[in-house]
Protein backbone atom coordinates (compact mmCIF):
# COMPACT_ATOMS: atom_id res chain seq x y z
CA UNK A 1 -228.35 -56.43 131.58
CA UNK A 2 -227.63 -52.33 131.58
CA UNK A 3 -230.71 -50.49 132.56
CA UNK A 4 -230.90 -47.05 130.78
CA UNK A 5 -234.63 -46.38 130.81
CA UNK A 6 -236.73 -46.24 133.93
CA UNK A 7 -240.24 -46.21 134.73
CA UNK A 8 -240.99 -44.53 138.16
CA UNK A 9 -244.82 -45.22 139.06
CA UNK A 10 -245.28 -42.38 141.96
CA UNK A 11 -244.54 -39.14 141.26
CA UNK A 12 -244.68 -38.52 145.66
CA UNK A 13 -241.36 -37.90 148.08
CA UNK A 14 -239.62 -41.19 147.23
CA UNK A 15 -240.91 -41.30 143.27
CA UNK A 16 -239.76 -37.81 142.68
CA UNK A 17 -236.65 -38.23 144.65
CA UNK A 18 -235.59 -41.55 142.69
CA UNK A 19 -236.15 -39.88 139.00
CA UNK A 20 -234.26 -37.17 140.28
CA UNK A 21 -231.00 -39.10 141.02
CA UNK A 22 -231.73 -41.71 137.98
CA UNK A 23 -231.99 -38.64 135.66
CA UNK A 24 -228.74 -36.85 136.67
CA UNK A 25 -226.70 -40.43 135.99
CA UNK A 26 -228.13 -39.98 132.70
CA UNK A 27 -230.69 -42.73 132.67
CA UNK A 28 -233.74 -41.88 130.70
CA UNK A 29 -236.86 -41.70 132.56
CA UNK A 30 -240.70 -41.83 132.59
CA UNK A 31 -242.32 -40.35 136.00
CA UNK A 32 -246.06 -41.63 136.04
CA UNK A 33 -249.15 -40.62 139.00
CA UNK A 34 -252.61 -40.64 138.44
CA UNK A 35 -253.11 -37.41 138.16
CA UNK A 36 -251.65 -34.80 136.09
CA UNK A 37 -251.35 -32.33 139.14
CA UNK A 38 -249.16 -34.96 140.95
CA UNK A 39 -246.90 -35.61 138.34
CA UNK A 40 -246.59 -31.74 137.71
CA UNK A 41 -246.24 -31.36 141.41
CA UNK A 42 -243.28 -34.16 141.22
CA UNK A 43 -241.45 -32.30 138.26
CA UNK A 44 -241.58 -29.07 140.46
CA UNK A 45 -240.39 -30.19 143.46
CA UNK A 46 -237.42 -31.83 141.29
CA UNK A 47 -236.54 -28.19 140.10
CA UNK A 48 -237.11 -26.44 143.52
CA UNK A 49 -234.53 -29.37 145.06
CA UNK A 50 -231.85 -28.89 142.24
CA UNK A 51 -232.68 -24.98 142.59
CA UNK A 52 -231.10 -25.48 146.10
CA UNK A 53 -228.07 -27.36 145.41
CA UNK A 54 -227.33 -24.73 142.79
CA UNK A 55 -227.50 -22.14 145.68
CA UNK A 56 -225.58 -24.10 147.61
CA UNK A 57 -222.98 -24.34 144.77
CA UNK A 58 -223.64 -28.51 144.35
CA UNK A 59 -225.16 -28.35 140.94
CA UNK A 60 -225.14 -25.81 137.64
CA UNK A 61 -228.25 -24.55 135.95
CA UNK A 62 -226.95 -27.01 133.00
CA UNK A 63 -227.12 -29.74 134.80
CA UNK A 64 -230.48 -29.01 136.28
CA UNK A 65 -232.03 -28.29 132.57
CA UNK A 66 -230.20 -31.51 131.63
CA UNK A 67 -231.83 -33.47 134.52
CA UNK A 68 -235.80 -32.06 133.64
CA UNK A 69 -234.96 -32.78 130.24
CA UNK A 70 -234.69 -36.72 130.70
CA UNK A 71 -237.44 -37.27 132.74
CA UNK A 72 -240.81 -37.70 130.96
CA UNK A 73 -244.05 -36.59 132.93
CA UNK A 74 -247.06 -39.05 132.37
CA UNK A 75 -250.52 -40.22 133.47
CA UNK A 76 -251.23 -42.98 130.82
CA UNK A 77 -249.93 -46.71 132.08
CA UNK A 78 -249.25 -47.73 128.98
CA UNK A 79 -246.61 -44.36 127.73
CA UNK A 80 -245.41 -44.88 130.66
CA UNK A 81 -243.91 -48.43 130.43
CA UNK A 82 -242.75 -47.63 126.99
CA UNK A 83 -239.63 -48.95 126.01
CA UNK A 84 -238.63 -49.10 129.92
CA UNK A 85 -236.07 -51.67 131.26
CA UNK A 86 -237.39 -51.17 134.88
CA UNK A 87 -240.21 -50.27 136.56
CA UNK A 88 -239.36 -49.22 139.99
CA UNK A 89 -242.80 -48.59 142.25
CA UNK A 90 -243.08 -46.12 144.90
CA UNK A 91 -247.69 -45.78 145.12
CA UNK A 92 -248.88 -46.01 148.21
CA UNK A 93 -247.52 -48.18 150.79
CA UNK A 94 -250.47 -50.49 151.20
CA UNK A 95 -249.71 -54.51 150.02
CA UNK A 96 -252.64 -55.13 147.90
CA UNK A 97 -252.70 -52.32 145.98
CA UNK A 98 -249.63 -52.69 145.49
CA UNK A 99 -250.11 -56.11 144.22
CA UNK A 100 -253.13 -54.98 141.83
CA UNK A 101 -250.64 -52.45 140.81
CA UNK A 102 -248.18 -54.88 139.86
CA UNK A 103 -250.29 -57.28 138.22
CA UNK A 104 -251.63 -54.32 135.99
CA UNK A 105 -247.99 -53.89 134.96
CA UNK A 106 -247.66 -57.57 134.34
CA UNK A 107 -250.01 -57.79 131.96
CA UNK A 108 -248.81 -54.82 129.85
CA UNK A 109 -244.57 -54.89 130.24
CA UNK A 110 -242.74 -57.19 128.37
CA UNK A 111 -241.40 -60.15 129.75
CA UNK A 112 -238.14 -58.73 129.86
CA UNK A 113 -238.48 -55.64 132.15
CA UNK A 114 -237.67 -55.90 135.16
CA UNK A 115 -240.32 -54.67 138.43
CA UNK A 116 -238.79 -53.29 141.90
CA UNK A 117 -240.53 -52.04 144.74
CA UNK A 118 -239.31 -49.28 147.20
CA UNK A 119 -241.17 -50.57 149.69
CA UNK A 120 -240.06 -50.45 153.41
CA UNK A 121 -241.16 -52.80 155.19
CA UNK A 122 -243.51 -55.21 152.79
CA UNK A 123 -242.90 -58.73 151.71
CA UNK A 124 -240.74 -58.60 148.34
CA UNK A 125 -241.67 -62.18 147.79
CA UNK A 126 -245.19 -61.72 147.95
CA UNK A 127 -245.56 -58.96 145.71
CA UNK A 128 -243.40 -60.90 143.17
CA UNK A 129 -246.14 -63.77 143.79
CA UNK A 130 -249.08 -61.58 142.21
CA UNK A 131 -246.63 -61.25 139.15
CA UNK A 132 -245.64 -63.89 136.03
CA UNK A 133 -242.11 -63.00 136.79
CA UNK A 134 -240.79 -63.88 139.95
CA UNK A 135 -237.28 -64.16 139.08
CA UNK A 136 -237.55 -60.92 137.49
CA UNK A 137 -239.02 -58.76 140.75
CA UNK A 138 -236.79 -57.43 143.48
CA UNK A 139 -236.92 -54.99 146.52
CA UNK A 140 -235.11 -51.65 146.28
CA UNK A 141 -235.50 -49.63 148.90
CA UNK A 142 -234.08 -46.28 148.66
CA UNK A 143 -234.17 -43.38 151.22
CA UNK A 144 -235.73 -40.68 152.06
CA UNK A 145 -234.84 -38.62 150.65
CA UNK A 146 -233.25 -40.29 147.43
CA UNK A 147 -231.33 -37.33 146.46
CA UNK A 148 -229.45 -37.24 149.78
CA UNK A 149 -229.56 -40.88 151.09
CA UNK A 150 -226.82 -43.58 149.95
CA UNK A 151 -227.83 -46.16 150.94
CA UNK A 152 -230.04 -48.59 148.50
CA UNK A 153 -231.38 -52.15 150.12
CA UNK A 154 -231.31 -54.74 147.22
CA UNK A 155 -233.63 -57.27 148.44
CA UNK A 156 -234.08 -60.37 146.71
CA UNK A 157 -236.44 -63.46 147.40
CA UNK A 158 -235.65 -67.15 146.65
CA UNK A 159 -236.72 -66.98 142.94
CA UNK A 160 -234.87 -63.51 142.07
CA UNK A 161 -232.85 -64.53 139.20
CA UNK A 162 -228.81 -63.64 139.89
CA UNK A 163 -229.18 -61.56 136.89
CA UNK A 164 -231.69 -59.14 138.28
CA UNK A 165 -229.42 -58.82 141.39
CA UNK A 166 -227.26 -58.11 138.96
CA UNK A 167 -228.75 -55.12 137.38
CA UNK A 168 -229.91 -53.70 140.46
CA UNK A 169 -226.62 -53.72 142.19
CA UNK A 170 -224.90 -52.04 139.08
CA UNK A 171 -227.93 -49.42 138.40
CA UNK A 172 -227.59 -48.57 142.31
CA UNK A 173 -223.48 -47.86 142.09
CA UNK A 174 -224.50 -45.55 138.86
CA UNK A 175 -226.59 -43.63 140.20
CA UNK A 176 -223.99 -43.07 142.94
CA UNK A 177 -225.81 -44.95 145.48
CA UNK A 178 -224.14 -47.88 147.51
CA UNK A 179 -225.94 -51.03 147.75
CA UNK A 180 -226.47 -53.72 150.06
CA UNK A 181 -228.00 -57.24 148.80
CA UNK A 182 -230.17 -59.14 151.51
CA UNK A 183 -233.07 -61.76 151.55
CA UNK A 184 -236.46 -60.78 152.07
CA UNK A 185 -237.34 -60.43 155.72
CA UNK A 186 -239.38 -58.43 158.13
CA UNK A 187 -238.10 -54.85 157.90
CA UNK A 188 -234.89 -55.79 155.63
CA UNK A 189 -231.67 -54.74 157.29
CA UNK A 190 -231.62 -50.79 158.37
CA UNK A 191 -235.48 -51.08 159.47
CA UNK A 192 -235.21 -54.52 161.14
CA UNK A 193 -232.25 -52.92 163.47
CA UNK A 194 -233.85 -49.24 163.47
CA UNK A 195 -236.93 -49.88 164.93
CA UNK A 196 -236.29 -50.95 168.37
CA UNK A 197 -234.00 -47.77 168.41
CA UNK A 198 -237.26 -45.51 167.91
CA UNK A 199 -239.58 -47.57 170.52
CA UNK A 200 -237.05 -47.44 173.01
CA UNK A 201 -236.96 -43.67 172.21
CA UNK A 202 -240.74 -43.06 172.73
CA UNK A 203 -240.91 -45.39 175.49
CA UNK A 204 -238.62 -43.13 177.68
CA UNK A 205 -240.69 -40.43 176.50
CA UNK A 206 -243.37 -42.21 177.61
CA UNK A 207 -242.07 -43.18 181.27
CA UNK A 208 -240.87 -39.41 181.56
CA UNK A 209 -237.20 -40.24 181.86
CA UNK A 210 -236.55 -37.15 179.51
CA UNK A 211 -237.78 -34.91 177.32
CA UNK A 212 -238.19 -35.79 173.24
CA UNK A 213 -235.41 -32.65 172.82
CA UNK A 214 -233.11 -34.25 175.47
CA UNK A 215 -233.72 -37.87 174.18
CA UNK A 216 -232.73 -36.45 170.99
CA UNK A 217 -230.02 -34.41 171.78
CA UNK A 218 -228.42 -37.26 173.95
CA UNK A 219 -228.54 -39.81 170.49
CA UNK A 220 -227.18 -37.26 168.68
CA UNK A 221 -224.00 -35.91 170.87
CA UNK A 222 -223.63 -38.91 172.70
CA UNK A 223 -224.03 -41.39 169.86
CA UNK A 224 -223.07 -38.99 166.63
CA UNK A 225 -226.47 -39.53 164.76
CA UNK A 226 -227.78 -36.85 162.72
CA UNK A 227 -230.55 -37.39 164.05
CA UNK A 228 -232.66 -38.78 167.08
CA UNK A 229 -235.47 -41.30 166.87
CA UNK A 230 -238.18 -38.99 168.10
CA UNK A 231 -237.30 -36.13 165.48
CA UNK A 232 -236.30 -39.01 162.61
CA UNK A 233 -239.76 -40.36 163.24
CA UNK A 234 -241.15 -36.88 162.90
CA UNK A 235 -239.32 -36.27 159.35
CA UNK A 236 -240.10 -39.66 158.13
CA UNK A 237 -244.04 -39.56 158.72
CA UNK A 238 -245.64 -41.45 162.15
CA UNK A 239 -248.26 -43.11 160.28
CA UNK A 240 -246.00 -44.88 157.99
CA UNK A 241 -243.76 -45.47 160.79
CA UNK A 242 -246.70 -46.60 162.98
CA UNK A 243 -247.57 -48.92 159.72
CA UNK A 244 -243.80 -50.34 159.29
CA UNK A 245 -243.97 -51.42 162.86
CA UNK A 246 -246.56 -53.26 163.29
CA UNK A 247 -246.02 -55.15 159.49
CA UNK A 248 -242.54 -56.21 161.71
CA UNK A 249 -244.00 -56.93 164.61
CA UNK A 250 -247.09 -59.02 163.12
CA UNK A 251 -244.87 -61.39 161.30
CA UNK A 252 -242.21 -61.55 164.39
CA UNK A 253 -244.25 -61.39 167.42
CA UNK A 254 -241.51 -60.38 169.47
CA UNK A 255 -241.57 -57.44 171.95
CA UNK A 256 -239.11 -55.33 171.45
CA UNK A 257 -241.16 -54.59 168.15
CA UNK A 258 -244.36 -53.83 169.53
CA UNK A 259 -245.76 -49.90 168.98
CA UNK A 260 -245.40 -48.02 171.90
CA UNK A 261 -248.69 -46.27 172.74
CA UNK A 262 -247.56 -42.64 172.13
CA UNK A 263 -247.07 -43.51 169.02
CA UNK A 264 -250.18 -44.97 168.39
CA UNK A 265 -251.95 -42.19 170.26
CA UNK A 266 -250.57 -39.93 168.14
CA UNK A 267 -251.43 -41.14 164.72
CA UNK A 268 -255.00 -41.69 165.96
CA UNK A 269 -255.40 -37.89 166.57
CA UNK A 270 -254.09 -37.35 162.78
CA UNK A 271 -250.29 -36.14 164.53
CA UNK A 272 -248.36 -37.43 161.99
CA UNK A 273 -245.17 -35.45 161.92
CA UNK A 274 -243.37 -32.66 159.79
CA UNK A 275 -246.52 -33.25 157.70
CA UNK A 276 -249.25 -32.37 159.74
CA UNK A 277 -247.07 -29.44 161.76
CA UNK A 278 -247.21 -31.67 164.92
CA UNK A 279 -246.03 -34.90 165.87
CA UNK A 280 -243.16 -35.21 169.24
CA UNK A 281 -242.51 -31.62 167.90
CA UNK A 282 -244.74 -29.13 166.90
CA UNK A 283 -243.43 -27.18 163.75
CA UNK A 284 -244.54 -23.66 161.55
């Protein structure tokens, strides 16, 4: 099955980000929130990001008008599963609404489309329970952000039909994106391996070993990350990271998962990051 309409439900960071990189493959799409300001707000922030790569010589202004002309900007459910051959969902990163979510969708889609979450850290298999179409619902769990990030996690569950794998491997190397295909479990593959990297990071901030520049700086020019786990975490949000934790560490129990306390600490006094202007690092 080709997939050359999309439906991206979310028009936040990861919803704007995905119709972004969909649209400039060519892929026709329909970019949905509840709100008309948030969809609006998407659609902007798509032209401000392709406004940079055109200063920085990546993109031309004809590929940029190309790109806002094939996505669609919507609020109604129903115009915007028109005609799609995938829904991917990127709402809010809570499990039962995302499973109201889906089952809204169920009852409105065709039998043939096919539903993807982006979800993190969530149970794929689950969510594909609260749906009539379990061997049509997969994980794919894109980066942040989607316009940079390769990497897509394809994550199936036992009843994922081979031909949705299918689809979703082929729409990933499309787009340009490189996929990896795994079964459903705690914190997939990069997350899974990722986030005893960041606890051990806060925990030696934590027992004063170093500072969060120096634990940082030490990953990065020791190791050759981009990035360090206490300036990662920052970027990526410390309440959803505080969230993706312990959804890992609740199904795993084991110890090396647990949320250090600075982190939790820090999310209760509403420090969540580059968001907020203060999480490890304080920011302007």
């Amino acid at each position: 099955m080709e997939v050359n309409s999309i439906g991206v439900m979310g028009a936040g960071v990861m919803g704007h980000g995905i119709a972004q990189v969909a649209a400039q493959a060519g892929i026709s799409i329909t970019l949905r929130d509840i709100k008309e300001e948030f969809v609006q707000m998407g659609i902007r922030n798509v032209e401000q990001f392709m406004d940079q790569g055109i200063k920085r010589g990546k993109l031309t202004e004809e590929q940029k008008k190309e790109t806002l002309a094939g996505i669609k900007g919507v609020t109604d459910l129903t115009e915007a599963v028109e005609g799609v051959d995938l829904i991917i969902e990127a709402i809010v990163e809570d499990l039962e609404e995302k499973k109201r979510f889906f089952r809204e969708l169920d009852e409105i889609c065709p039998a043939n489309v096919i539903f993807a979450s982006n979800t993190s850290y969530l149970s794929i298999t689950e969510l594909a329970a609260s749906t009539k179409r379990p061997d049509r619902f997969i994980g794919m769990h894109w980066f942040n952000p989607p316009q940079i990030m390769r990497l897509i996690e394809v994550v199936r569950t036992p009843s994922t039909s081979e031909e949705t794998v299918g689809a979703i491997v082929d729409l990933s190397k499309r787009v340009g994106k490189t996929p990896v295909v795994c079964r459903d479990s705690p914190g997939f593959v990069v997350n899974r391996i990722l986030q005893p990297w960041y606890n051990e990071g806060m925990r030696l901030l934590e027992e004063g070993i170093a500072t969060a520049k120096d634990i940082d700086t030490a990953i990065k020019v020791g190791g050759g990350f981009r990035m360090g786990p206490l300036e990662l975490r920052d970027l990526v949000g410390l309440d959803t990271g505080l969230k993706g934790t312990l959804a890992i560490y609740e199904q795993l129990r084991d110890d090396k998962f647990r949320p250090p306390q600075c982190l939790i600490k820090k999310v209760q006094a509403g420090h969540y990051g580059r968001k907020t202007k203060r999480g490890f690092y304080e920011y302007q």
